[in-house]
C-alpha atoms as a PDB file:
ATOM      1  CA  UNK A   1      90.447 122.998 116.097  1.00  0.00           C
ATOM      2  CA  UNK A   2      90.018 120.507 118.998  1.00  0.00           C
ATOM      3  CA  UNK A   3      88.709 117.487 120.260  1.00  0.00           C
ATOM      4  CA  UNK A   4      85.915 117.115 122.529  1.00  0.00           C
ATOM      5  CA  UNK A   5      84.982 114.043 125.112  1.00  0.00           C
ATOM      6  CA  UNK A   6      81.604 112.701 124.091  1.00  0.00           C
ATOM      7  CA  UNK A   7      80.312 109.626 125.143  1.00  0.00           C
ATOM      8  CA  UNK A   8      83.936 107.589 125.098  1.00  0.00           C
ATOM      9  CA  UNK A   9      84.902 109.466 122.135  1.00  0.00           C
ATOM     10  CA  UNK A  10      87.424 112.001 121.392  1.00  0.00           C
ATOM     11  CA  UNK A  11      85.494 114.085 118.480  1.00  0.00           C
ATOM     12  CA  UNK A  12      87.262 116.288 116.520  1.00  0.00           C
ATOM     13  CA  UNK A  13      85.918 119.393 115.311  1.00  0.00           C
ATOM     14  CA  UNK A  14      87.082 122.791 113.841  1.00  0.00           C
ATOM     15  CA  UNK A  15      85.221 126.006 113.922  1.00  0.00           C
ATOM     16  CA  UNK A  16      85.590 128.743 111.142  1.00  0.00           C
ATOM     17  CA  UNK A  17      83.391 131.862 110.688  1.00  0.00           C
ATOM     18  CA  UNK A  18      80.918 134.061 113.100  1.00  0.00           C
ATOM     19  CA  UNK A  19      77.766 134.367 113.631  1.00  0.00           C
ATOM     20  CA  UNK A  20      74.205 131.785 114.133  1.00  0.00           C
ATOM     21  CA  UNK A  21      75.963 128.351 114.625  1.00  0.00           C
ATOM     22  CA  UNK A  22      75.596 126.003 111.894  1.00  0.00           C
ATOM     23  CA  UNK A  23      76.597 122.297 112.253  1.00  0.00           C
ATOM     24  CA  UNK A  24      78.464 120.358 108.910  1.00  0.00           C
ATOM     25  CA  UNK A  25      79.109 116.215 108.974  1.00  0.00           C
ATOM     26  CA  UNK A  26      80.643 114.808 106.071  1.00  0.00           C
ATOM     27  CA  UNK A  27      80.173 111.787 104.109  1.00  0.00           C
ATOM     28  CA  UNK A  28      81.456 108.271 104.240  1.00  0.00           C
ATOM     29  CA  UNK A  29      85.447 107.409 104.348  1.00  0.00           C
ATOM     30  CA  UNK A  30      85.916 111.291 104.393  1.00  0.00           C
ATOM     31  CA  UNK A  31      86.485 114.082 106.774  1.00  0.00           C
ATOM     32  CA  UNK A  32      85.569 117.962 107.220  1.00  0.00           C
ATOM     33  CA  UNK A  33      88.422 118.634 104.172  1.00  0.00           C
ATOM     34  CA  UNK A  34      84.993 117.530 101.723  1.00  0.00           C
ATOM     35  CA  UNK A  35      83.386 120.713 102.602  1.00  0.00           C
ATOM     36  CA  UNK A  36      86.585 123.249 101.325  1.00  0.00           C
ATOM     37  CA  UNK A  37      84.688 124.547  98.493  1.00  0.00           C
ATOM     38  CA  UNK A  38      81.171 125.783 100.715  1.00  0.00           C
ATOM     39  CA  UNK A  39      83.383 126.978 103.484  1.00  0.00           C
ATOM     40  CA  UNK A  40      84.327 130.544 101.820  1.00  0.00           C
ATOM     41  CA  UNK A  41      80.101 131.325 101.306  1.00  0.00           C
ATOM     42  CA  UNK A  42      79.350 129.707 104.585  1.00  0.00           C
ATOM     43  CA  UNK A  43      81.719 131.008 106.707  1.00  0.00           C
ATOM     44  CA  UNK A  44      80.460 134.520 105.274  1.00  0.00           C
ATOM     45  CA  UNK A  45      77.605 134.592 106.935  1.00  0.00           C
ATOM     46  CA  UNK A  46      77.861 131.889 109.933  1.00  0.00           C
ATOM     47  CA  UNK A  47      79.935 130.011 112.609  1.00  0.00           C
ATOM     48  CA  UNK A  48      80.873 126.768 110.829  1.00  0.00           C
ATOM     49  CA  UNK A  49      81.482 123.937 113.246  1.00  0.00           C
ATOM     50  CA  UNK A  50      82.875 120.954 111.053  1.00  0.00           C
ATOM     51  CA  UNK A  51      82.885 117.447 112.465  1.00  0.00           C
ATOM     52  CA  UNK A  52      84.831 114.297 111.863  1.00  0.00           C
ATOM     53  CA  UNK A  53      82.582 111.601 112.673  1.00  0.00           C
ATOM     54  CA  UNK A  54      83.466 108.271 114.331  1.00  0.00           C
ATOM     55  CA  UNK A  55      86.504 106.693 112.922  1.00  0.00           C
ATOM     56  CA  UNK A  56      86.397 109.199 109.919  1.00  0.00           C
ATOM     57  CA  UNK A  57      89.545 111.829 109.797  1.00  0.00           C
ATOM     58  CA  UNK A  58      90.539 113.041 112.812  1.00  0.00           C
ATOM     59  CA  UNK A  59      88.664 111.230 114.959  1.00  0.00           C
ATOM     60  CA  UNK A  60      89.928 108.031 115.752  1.00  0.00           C
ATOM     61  CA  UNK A  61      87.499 105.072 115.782  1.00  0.00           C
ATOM     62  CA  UNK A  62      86.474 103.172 119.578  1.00  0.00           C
ATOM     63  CA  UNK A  63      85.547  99.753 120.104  1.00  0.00           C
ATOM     64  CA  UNK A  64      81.600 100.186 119.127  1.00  0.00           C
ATOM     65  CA  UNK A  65      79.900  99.922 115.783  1.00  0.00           C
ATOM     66  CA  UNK A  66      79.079 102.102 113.561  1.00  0.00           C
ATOM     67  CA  UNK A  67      75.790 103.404 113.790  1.00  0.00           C
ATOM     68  CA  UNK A  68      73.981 106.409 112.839  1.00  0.00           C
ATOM     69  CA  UNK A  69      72.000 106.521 116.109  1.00  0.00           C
ATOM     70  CA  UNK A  70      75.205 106.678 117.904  1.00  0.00           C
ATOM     71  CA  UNK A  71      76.841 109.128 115.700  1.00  0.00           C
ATOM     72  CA  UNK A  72      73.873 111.542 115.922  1.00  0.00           C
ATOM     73  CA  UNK A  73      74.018 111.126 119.828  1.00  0.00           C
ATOM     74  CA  UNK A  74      77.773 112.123 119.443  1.00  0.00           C
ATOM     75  CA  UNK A  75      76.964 115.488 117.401  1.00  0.00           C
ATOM     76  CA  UNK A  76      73.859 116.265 120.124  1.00  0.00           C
ATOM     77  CA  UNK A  77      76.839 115.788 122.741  1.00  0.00           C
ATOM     78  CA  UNK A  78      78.845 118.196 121.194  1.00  0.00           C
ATOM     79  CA  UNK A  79      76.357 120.721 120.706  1.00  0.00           C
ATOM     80  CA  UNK A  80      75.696 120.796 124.228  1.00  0.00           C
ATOM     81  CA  UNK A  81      79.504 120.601 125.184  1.00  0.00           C
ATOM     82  CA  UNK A  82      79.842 123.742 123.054  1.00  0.00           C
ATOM     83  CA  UNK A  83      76.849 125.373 124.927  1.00  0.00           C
ATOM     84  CA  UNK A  84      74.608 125.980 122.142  1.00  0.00           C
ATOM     85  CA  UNK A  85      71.049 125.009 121.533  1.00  0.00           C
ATOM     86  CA  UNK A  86      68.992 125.369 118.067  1.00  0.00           C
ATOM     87  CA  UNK A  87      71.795 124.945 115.752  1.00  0.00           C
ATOM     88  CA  UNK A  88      71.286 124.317 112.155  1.00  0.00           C
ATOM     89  CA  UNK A  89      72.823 121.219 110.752  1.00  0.00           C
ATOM     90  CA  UNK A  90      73.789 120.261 107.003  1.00  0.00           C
ATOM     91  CA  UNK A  91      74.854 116.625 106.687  1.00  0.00           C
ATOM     92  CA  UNK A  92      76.441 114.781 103.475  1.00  0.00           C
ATOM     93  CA  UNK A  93      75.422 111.403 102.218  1.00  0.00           C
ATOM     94  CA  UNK A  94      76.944 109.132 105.197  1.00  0.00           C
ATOM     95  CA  UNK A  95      76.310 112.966 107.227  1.00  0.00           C
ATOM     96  CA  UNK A  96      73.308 113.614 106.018  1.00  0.00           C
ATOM     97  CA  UNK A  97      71.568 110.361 107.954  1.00  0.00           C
ATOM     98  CA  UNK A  98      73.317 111.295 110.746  1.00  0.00           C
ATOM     99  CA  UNK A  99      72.226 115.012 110.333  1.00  0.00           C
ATOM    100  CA  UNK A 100      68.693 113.174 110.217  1.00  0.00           C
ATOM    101  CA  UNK A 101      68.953 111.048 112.954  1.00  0.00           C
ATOM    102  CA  UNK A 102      70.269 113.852 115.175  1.00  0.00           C
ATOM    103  CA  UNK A 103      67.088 115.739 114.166  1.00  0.00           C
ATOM    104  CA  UNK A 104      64.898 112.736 115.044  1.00  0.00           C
ATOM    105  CA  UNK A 105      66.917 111.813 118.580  1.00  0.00           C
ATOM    106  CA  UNK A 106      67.787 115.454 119.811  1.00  0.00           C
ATOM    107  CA  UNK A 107      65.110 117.650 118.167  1.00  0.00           C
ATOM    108  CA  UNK A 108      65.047 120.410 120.652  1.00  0.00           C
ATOM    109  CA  UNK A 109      69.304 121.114 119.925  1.00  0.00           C
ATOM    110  CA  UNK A 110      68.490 121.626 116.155  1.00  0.00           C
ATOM    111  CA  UNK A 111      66.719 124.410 114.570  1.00  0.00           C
ATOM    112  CA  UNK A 112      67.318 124.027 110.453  1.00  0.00           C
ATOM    113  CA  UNK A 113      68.094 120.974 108.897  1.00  0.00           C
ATOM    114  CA  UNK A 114      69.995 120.806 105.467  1.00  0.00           C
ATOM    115  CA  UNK A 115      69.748 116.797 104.381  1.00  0.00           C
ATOM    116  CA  UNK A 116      72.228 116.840 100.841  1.00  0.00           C
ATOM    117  CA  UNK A 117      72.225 113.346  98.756  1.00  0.00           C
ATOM    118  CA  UNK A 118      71.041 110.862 101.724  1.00  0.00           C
ATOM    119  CA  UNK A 119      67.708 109.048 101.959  1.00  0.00           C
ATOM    120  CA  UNK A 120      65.504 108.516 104.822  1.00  0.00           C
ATOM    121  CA  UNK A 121      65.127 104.547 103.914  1.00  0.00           C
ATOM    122  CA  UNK A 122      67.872 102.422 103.061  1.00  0.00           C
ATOM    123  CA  UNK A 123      65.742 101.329  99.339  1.00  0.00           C
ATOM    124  CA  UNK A 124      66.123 105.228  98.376  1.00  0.00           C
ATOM    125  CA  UNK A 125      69.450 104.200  97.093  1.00  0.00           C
ATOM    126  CA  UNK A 126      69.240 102.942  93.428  1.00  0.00           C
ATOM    127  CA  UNK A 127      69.895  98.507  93.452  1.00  0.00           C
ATOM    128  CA  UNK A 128      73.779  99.471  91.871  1.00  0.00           C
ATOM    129  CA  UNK A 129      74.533 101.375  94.616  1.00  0.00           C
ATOM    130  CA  UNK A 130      73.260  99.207  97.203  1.00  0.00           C
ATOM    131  CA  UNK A 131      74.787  96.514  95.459  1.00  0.00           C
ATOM    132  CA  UNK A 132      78.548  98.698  95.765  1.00  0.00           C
ATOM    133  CA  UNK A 133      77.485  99.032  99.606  1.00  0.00           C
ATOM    134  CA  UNK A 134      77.328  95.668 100.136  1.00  0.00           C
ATOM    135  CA  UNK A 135      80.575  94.833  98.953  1.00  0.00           C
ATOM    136  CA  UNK A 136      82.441  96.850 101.363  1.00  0.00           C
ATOM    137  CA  UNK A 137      84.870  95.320 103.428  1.00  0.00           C
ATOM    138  CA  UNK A 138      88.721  94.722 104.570  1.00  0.00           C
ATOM    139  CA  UNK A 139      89.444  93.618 100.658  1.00  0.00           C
ATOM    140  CA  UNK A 140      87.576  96.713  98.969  1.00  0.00           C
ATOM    141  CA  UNK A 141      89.586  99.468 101.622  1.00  0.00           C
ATOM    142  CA  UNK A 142      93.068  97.344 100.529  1.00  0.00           C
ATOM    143  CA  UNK A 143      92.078  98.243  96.886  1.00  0.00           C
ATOM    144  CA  UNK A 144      91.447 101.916  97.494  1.00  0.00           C
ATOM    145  CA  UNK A 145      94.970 102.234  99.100  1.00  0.00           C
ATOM    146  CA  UNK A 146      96.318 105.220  97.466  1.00  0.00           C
ATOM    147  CA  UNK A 147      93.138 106.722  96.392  1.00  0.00           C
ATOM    148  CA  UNK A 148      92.584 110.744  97.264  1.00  0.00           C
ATOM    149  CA  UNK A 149      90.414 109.463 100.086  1.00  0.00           C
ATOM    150  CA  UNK A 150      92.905 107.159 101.052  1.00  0.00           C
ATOM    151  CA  UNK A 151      95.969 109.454 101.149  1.00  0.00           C
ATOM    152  CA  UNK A 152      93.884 112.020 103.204  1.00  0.00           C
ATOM    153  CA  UNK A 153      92.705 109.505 105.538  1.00  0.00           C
ATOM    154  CA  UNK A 154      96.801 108.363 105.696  1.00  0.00           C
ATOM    155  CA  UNK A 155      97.632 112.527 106.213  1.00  0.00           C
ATOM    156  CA  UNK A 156      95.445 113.047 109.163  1.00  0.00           C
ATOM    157  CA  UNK A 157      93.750 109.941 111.121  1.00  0.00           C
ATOM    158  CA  UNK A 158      95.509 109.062 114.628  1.00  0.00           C
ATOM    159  CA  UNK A 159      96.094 105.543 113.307  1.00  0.00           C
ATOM    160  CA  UNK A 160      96.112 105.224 109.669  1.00  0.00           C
ATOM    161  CA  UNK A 161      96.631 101.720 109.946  1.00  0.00           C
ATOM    162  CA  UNK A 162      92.996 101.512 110.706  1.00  0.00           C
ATOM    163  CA  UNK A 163      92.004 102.090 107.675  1.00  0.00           C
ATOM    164  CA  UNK A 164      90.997  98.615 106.508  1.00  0.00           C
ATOM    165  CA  UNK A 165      88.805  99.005 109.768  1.00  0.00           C
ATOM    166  CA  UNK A 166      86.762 100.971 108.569  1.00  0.00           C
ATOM    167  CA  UNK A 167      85.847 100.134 105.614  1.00  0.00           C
ATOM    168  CA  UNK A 168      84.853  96.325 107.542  1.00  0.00           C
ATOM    169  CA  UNK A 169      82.697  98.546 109.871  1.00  0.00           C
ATOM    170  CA  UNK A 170      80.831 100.826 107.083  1.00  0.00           C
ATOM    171  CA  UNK A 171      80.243  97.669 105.248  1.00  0.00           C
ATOM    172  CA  UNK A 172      78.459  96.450 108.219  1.00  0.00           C
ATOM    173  CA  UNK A 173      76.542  99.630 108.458  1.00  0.00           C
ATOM    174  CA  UNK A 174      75.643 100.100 105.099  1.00  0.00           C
ATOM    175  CA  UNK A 175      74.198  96.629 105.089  1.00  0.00           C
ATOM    176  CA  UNK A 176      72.022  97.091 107.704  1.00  0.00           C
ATOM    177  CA  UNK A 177      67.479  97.911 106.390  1.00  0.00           C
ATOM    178  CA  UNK A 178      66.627 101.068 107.732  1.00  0.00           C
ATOM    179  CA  UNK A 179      63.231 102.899 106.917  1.00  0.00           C
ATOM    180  CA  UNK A 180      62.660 106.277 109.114  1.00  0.00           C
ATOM    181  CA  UNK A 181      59.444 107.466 107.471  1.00  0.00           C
ATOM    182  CA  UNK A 182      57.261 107.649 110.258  1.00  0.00           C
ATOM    183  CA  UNK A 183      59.748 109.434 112.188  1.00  0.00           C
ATOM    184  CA  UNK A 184      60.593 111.645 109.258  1.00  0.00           C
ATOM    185  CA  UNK A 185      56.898 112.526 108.826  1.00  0.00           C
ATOM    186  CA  UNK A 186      56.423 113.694 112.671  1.00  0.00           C
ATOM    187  CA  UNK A 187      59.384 115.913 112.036  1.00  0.00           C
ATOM    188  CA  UNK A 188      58.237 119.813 112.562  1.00  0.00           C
ATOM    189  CA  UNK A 189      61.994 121.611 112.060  1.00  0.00           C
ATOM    190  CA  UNK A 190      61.710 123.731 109.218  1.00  0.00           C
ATOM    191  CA  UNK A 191      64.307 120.907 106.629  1.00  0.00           C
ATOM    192  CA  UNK A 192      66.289 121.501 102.896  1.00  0.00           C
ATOM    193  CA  UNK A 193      66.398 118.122 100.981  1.00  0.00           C
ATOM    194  CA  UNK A 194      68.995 118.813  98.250  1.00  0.00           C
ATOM    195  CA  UNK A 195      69.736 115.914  95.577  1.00  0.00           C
ATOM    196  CA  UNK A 196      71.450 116.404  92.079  1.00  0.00           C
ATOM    197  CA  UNK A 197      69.591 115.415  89.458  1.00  0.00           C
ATOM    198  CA  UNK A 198      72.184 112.161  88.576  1.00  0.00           C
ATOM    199  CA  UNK A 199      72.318 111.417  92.108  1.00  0.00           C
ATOM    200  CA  UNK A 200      72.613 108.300  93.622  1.00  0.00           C
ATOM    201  CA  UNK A 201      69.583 108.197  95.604  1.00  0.00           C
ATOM    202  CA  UNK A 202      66.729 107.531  93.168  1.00  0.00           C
ATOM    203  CA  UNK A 203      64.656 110.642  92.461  1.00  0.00           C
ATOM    204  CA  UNK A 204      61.295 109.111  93.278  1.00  0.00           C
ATOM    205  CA  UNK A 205      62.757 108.703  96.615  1.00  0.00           C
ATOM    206  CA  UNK A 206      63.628 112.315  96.852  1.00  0.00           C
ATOM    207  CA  UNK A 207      60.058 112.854  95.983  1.00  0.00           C
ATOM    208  CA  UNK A 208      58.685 110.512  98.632  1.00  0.00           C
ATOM    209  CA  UNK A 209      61.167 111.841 101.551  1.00  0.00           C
ATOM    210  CA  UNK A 210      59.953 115.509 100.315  1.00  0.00           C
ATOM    211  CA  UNK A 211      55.979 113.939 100.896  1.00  0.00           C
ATOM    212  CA  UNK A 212      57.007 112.854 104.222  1.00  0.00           C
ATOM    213  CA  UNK A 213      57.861 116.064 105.291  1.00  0.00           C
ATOM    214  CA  UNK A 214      54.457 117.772 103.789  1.00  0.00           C
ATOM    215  CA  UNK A 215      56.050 118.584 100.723  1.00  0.00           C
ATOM    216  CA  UNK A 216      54.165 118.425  97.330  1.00  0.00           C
ATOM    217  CA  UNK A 217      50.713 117.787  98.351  1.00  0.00           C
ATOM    218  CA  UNK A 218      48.935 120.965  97.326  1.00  0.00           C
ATOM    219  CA  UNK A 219      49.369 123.800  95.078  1.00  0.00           C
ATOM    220  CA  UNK A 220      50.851 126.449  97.363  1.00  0.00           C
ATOM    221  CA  UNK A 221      48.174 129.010  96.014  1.00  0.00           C
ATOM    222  CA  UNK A 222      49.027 132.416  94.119  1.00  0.00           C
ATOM    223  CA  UNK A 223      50.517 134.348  97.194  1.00  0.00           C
ATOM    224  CA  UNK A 224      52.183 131.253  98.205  1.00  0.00           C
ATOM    225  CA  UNK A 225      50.281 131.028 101.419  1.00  0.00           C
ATOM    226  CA  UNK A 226      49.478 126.720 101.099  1.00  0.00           C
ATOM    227  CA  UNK A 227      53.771 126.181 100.689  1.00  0.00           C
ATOM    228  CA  UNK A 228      55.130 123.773 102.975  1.00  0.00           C
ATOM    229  CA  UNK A 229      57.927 124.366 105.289  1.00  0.00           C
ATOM    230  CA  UNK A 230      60.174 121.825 103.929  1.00  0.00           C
ATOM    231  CA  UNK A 231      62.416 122.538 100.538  1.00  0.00           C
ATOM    232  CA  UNK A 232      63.029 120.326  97.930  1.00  0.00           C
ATOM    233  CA  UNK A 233      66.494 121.484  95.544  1.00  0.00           C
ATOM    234  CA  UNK A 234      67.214 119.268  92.938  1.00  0.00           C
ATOM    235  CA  UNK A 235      70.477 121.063  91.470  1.00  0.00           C
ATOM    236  CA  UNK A 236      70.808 120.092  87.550  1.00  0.00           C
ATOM    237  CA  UNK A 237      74.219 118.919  86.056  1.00  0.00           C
ATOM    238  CA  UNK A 238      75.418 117.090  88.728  1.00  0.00           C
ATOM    239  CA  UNK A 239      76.105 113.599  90.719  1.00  0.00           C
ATOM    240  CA  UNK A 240      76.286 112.569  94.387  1.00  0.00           C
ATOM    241  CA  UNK A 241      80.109 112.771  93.876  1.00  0.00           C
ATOM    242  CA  UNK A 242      80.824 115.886  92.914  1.00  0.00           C
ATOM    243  CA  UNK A 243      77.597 118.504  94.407  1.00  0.00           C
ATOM    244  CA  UNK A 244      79.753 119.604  96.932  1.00  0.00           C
ATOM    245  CA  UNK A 245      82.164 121.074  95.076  1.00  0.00           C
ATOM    246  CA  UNK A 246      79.527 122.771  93.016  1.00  0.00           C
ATOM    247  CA  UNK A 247      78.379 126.894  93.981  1.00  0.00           C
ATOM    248  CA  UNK A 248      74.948 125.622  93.217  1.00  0.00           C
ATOM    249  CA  UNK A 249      74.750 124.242  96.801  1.00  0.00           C
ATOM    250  CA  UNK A 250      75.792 127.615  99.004  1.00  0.00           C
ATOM    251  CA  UNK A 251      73.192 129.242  96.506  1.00  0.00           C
ATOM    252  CA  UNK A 252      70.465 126.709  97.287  1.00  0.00           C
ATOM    253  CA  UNK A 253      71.321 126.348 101.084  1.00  0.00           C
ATOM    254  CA  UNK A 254      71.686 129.826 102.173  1.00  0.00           C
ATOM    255  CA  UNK A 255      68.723 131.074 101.322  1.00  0.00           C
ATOM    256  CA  UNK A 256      66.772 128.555 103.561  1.00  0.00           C
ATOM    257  CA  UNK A 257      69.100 129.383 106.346  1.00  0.00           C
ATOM    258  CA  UNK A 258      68.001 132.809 106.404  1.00  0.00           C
ATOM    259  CA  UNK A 259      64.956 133.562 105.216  1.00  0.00           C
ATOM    260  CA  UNK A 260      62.046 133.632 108.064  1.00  0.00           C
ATOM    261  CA  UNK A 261      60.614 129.911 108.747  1.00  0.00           C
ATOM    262  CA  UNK A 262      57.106 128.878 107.499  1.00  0.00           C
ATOM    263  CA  UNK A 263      54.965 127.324 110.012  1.00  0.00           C
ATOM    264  CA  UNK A 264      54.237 123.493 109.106  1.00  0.00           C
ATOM    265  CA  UNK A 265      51.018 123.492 107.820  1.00  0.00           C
END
């Protein structure tokens, strides 16, 4: 566990595991502690580098919005602090954008991208959702005082008291249009989209972000020769809120990691 100086920011991170280094960013108003259930299969087979992202956890917030350019630019800055180079990243929700938008920004650092419940446009999220995102600010973060997320934030950040903060800041994020299809679509990393099937991101988006990447435009042929190199896993039984904690995701996610890359056809 330590903290590393990246462009004005002191970044916490903790490392667990051996072996090909693999990247995880959490979502929104959480902290590495969201991935404790994957980290027994993960750490199995890989060196786990978990991140708490700008004012999230451990890592205490700085006087600049939040952005997921800027975060993506702070997890390229600590994969070259660390010394590595093609690392594979899996991002969650708020994570998974920046997972994305490290990919886009920094594409030589990354090798395999895991993208789990996040969109690649701001209109993948269903209205209800977008209409919860909207409402976030200093009033909502007083209401979730003493909520799990709350009380973990109030174990571990450097100033709890900023926790009204930012909830003002991710309201401004999450308000802000964002549509990265054309970028998406010039992506050639070999990239897992993973959704649950109740998800909150609609599942014609996850369709559409899939078809961006050359997914699901042909038949892939008997001997599977014609598959693209992106995955779709749509895991069944599930909801954005609880797929982390499910073993359907290690299941789904190691496998990519491993097997040999197909070339983008």
């Amino acid at each position: 566990m330590s903290y590393a100086e990246v462009n004005g920011l002191r970044l916490w991170y903790a490392e667990h595991g051996a072996g090909r280094p693999l990247v995880l960013l959490h979502g929104g108003f959480g902290s590495t502690e969201m991935f404790g259930p994957l980290l027994p299969a993960l750490t199995r087979r890989r060196r786990v580098i978990a991140v708490d992202l700008q004012g999230h956890g451990r890592t205490a917030d700085v006087d600049r919005p939040l952005r997921y350019e800027s975060m993506a630019d702070d997890v390229a800055e600590l994969i070259v602090h660390l010394g590595l180079t093609g690392v594979d990243l899996l991002g969650y929700s708020l994570g998974g954008c920046v997972a994305l938008r490290t990919a886009i920004q920094h594409p030589r650092l990354v090798g395999r991208l895991v993208v789990v419940s996040a969109p690649c446009r701001r209109q993948g999220w269903y209205p209800e959702v977008l209409a919860a995102m909207a409402r976030h600010d200093e009033a909502t973060g007083e209401r979730m005082r003493g909520s799990p997320m709350h009380e973990l934030y109030a174990r571990v950040a450097p100033r709890p008291e900023d926790w009204p903060r930012l909830w003002v800041k991710s309201g401004e994020l999450l308000r802000r249009e964002y549509d990265w299809s054309p970028e998406v679509a010039a992506l050639t990393l070999p990239t897992l989209l993973v959704f649950a099937d109740a998800d909150s991101v609609t599942p014609a988006h996850m369709v559409e972000f899939f078809g961006l990447l050359g997914g699901g435009h042909r038949d892939a042929g008997w001997d599977g020769a014609d598959r693209p190199a992106a995955r779709l896993a749509v895991l069944p039984g599930l909801t954005h809120y609880d797929i982390l904690a499910s073993p359907a995701l290690p299941a789904a996610v190691l496998p990519f990691l491993t097997h040999p890359a197909v070339a983008p056809g």
